[in-house]
C-alpha atoms as a PDB file:
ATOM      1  CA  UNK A   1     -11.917  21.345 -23.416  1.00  0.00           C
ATOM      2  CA  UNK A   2     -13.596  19.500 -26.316  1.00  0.00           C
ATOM      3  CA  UNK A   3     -16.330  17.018 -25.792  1.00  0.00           C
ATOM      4  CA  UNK A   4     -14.071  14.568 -27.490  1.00  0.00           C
ATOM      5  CA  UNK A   5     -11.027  15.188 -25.175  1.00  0.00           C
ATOM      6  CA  UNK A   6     -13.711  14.979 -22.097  1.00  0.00           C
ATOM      7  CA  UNK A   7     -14.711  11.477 -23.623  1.00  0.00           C
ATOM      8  CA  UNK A   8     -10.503  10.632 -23.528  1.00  0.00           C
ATOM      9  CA  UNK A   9      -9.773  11.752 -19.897  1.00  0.00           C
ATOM     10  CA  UNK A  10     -12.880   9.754 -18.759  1.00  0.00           C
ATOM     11  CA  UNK A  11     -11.659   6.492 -20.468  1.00  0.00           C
ATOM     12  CA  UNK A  12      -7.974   7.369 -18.799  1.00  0.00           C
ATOM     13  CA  UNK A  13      -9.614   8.015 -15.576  1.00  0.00           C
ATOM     14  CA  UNK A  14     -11.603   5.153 -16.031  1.00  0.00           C
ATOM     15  CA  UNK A  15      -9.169   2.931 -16.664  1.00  0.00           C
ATOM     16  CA  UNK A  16      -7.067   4.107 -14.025  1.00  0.00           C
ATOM     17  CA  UNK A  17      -9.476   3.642 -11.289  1.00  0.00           C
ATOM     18  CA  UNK A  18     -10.617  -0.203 -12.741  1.00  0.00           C
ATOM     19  CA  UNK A  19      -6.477  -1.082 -12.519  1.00  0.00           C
ATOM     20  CA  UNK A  20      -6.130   0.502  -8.566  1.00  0.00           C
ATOM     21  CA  UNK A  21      -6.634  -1.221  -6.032  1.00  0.00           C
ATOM     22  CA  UNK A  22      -7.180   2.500  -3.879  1.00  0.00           C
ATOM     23  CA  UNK A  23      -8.121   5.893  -4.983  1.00  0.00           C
ATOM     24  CA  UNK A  24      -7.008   9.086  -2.865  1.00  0.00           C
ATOM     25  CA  UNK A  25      -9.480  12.024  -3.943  1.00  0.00           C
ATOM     26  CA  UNK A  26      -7.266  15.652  -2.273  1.00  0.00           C
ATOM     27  CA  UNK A  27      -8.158  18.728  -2.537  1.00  0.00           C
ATOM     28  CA  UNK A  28      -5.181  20.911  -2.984  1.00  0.00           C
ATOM     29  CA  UNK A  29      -6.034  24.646  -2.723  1.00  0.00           C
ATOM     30  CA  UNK A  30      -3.376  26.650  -1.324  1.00  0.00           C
ATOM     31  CA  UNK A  31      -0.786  24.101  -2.598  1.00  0.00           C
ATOM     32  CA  UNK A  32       2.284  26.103  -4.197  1.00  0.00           C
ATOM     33  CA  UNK A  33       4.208  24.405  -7.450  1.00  0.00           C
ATOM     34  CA  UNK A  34       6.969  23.961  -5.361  1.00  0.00           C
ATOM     35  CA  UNK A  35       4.435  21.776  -2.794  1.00  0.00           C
ATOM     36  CA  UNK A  36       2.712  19.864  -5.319  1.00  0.00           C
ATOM     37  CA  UNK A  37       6.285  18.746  -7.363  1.00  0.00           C
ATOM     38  CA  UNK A  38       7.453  17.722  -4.154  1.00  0.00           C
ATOM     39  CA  UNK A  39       4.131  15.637  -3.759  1.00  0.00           C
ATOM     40  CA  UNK A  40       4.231  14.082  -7.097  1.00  0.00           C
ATOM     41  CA  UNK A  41       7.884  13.018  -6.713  1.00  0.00           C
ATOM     42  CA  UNK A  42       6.967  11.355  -3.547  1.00  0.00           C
ATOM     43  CA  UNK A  43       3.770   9.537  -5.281  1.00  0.00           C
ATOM     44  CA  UNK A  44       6.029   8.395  -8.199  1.00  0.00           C
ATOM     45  CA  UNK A  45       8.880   7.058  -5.696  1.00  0.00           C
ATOM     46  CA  UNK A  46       6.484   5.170  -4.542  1.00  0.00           C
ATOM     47  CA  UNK A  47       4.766   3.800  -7.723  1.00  0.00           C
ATOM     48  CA  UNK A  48       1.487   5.965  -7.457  1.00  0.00           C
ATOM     49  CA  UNK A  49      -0.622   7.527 -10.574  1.00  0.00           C
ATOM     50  CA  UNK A  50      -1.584  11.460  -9.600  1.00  0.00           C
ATOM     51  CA  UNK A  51      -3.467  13.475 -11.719  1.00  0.00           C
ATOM     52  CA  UNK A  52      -5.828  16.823 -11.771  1.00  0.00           C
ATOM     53  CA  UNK A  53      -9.306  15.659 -12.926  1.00  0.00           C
ATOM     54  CA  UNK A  54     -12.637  18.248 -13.212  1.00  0.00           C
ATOM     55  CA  UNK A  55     -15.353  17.202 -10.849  1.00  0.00           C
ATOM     56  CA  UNK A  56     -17.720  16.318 -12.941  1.00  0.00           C
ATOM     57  CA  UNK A  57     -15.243  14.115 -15.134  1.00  0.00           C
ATOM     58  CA  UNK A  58     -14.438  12.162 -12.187  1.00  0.00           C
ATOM     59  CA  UNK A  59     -18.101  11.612 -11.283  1.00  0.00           C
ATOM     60  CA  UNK A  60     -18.545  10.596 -14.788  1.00  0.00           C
ATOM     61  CA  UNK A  61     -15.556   7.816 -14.686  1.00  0.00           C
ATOM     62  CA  UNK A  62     -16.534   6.375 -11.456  1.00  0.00           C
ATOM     63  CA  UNK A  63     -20.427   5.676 -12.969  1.00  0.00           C
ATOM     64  CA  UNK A  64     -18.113   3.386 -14.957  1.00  0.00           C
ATOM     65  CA  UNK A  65     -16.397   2.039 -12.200  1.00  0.00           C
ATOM     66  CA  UNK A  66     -19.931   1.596 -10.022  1.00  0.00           C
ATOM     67  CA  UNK A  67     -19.187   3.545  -6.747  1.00  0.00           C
ATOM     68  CA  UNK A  68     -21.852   4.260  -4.583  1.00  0.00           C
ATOM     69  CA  UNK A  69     -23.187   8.036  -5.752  1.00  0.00           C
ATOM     70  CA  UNK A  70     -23.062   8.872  -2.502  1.00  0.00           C
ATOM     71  CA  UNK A  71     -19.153   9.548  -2.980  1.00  0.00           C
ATOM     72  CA  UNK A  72     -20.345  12.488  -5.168  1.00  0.00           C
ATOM     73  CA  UNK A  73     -20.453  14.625  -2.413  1.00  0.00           C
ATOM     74  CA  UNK A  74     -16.695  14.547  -2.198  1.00  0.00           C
ATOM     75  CA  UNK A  75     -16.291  15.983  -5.812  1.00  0.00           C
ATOM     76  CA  UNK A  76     -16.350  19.939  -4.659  1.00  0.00           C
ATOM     77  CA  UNK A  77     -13.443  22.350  -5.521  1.00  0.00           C
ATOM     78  CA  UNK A  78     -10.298  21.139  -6.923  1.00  0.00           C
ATOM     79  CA  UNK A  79      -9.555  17.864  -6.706  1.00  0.00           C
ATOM     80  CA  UNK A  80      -6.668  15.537  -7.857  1.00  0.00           C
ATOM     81  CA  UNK A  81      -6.643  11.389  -7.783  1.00  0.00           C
ATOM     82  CA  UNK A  82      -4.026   9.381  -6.011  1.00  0.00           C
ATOM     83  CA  UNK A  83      -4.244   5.729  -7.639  1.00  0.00           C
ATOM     84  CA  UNK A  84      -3.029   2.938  -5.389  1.00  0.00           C
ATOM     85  CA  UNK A  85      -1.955   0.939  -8.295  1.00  0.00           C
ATOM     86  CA  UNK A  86       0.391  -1.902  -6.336  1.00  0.00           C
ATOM     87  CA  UNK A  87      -0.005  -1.106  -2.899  1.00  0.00           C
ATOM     88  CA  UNK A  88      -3.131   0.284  -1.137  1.00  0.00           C
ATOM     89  CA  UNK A  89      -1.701   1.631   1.201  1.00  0.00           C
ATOM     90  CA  UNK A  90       1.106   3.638  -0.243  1.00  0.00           C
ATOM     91  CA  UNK A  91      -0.977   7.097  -1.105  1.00  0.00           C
ATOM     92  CA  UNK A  92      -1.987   7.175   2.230  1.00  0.00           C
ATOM     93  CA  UNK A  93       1.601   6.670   4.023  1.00  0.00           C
ATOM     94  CA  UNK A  94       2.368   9.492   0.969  1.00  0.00           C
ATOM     95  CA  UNK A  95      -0.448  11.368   1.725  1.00  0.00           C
ATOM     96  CA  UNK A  96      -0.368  11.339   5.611  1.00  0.00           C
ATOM     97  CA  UNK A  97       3.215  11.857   5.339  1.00  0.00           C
ATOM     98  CA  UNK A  98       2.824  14.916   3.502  1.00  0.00           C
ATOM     99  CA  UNK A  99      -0.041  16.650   5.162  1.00  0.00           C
ATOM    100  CA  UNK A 100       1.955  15.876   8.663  1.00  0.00           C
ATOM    101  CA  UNK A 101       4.605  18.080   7.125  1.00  0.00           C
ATOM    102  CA  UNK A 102       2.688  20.643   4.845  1.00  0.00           C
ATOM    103  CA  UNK A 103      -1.154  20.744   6.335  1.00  0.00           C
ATOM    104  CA  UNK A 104      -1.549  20.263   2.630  1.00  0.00           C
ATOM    105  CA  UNK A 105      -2.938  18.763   0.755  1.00  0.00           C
ATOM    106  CA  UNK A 106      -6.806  17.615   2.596  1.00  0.00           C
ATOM    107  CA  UNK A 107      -8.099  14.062   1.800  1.00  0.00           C
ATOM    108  CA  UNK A 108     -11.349  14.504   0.707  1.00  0.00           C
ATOM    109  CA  UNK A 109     -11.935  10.691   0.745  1.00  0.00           C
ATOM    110  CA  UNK A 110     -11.070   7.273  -0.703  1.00  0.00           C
ATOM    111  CA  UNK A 111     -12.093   4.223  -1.911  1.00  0.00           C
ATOM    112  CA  UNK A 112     -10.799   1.065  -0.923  1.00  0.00           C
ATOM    113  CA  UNK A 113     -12.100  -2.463  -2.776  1.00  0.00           C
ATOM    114  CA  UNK A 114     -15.318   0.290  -4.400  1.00  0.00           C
ATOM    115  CA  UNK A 115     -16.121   0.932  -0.699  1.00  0.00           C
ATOM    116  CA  UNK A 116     -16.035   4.725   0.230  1.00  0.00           C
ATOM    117  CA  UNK A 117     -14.435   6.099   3.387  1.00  0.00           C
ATOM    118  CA  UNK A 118     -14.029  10.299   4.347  1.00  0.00           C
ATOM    119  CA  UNK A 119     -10.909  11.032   4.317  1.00  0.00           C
ATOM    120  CA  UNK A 120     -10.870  11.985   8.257  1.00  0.00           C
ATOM    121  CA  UNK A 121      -9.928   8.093   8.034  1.00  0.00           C
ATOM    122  CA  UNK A 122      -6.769   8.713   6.270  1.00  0.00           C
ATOM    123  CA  UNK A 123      -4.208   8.621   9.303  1.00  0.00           C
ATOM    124  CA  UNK A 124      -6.091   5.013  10.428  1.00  0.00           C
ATOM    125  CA  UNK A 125      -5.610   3.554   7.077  1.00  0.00           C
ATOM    126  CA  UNK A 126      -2.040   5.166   6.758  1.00  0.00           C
ATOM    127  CA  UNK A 127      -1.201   3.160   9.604  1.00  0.00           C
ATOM    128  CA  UNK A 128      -1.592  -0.375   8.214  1.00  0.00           C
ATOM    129  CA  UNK A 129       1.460  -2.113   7.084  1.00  0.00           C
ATOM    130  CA  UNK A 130       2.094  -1.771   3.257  1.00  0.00           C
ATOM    131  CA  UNK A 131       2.323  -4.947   0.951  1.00  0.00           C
ATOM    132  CA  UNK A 132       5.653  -5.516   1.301  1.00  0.00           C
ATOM    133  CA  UNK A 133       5.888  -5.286   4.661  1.00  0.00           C
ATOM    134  CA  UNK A 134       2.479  -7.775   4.990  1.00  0.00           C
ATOM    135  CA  UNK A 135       5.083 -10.025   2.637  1.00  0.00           C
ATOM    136  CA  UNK A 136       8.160  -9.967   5.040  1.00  0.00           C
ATOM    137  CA  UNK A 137       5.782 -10.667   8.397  1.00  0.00           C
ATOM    138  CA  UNK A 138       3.642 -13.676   6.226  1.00  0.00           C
ATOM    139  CA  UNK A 139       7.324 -14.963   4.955  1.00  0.00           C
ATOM    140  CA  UNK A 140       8.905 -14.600   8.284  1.00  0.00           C
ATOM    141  CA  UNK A 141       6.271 -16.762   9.999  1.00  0.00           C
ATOM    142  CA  UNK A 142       6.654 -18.700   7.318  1.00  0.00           C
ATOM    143  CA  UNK A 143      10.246 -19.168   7.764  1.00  0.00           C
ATOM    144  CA  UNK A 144       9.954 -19.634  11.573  1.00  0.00           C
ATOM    145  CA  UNK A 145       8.628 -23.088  11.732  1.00  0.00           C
ATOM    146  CA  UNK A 146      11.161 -24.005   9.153  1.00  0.00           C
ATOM    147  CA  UNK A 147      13.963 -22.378  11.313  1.00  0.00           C
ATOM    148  CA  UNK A 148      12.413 -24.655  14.407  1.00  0.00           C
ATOM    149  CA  UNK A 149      12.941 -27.860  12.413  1.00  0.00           C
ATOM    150  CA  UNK A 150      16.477 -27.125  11.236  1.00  0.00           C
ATOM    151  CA  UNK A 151      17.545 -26.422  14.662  1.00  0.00           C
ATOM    152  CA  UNK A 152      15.613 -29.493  15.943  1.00  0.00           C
ATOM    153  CA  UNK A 153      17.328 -31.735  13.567  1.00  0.00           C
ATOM    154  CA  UNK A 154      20.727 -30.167  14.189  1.00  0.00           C
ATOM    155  CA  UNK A 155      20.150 -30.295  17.882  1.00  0.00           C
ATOM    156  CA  UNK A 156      18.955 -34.195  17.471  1.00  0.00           C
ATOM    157  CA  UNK A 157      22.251 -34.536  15.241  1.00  0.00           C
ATOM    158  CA  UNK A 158      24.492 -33.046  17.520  1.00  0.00           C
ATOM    159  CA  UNK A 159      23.422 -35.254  20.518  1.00  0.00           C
ATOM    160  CA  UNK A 160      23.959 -38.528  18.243  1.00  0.00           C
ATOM    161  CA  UNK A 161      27.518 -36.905  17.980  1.00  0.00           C
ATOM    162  CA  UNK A 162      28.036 -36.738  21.300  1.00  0.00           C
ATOM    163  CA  UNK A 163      26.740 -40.043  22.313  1.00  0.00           C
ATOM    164  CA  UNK A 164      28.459 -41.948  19.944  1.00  0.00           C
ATOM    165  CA  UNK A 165      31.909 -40.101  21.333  1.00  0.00           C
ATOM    166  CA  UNK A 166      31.176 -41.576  24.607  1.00  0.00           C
ATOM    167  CA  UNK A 167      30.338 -44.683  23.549  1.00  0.00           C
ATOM    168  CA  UNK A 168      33.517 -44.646  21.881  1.00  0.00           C
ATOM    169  CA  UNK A 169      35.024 -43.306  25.037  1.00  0.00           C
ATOM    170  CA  UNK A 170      34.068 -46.080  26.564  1.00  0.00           C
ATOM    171  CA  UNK A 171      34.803 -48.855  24.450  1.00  0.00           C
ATOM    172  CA  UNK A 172      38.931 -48.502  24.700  1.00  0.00           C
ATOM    173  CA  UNK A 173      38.224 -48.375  28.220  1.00  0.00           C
ATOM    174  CA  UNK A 174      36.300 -51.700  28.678  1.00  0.00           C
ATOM    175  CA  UNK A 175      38.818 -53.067  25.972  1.00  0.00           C
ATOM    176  CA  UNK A 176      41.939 -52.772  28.259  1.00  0.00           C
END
């Protein structure tokens, strides 16, 4: 590889990693082709970026996207990048998911909000609710008050309804 391509894939890399909100660093030895399409089908279902990036481009890209060096350590073997571009959490569900069923591939480590965490973490992160569902819990409390009031006001509308029916009830009767 040319210096000048180098220079490219560290700008892509870059860029990549400054528009994620996670990065998923695997090491995927022993992966077959049939393994790692399966992988990448599963990371595009589920709108993440995964690409194959030398060591020592990666460290360079993440001097640009001011990690803590000490994530260096991480950078041995092959390694491939799972970017978290909508959802933090969806690599890891992808990732978990897939190592559950394959013991392939390892999570080296990843980096939540620049913060670095060894990838032994993986199952505790994969365990959080993903965006959406954080959406459809904050919308259904939400919603629940709102549901309260409606059934309050129906409730205080529906006893009107009946007392007026016995006061009319009662009127005819006191008439005769």
């Amino acid at each position: 590889m040319k210096r000048n391509e180098k220079e490219q894939v560290v700008a892509q890399v870059a860029e990549l990693m400054s528009n994620s909100t996670s990065l998923f660093f695997t090491d995927f030895t022993g992966m077959t082709v049939a393994e790692s399409d399966e992988l990448r089908r599963e990371f595009q279902k589920n709108g993440v970026k995964y690409q194959v990036v030398k060591n020592t481009l990666i460290k360079k890209a993440m001097q640009t996207f001011s990690t803590d060096e000490a994530s260096y350590k991480y950078f041995i073997g092959q390694t491939a990048i799972a970017f978290g571009v909508d959802d933090p959490v969806a690599p890891a569900k992808v990732l978990k998911k897939f190592f559950d069923k394959t013991r392939k591939p390892a999570t080296k480590a990843f980096v939540i909000e620049k913060q670095v965490f060894d990838g032994k973490r993986l199952a505790e992160f994969a365990s959080m609710p993903s965006k959406p569902e954080m959406i459809g819990a904050i919308l259904g409390s939400l919603q629940s008050p709102i549901a309260g009031i409606v059934g309050s006001i129906s409730a205080v509308m529906r006893d009107l309804v009946s007392v007026l029916d016995a006061v009319e009830k009662k009127l005819p009767a006191q008439a005769s």
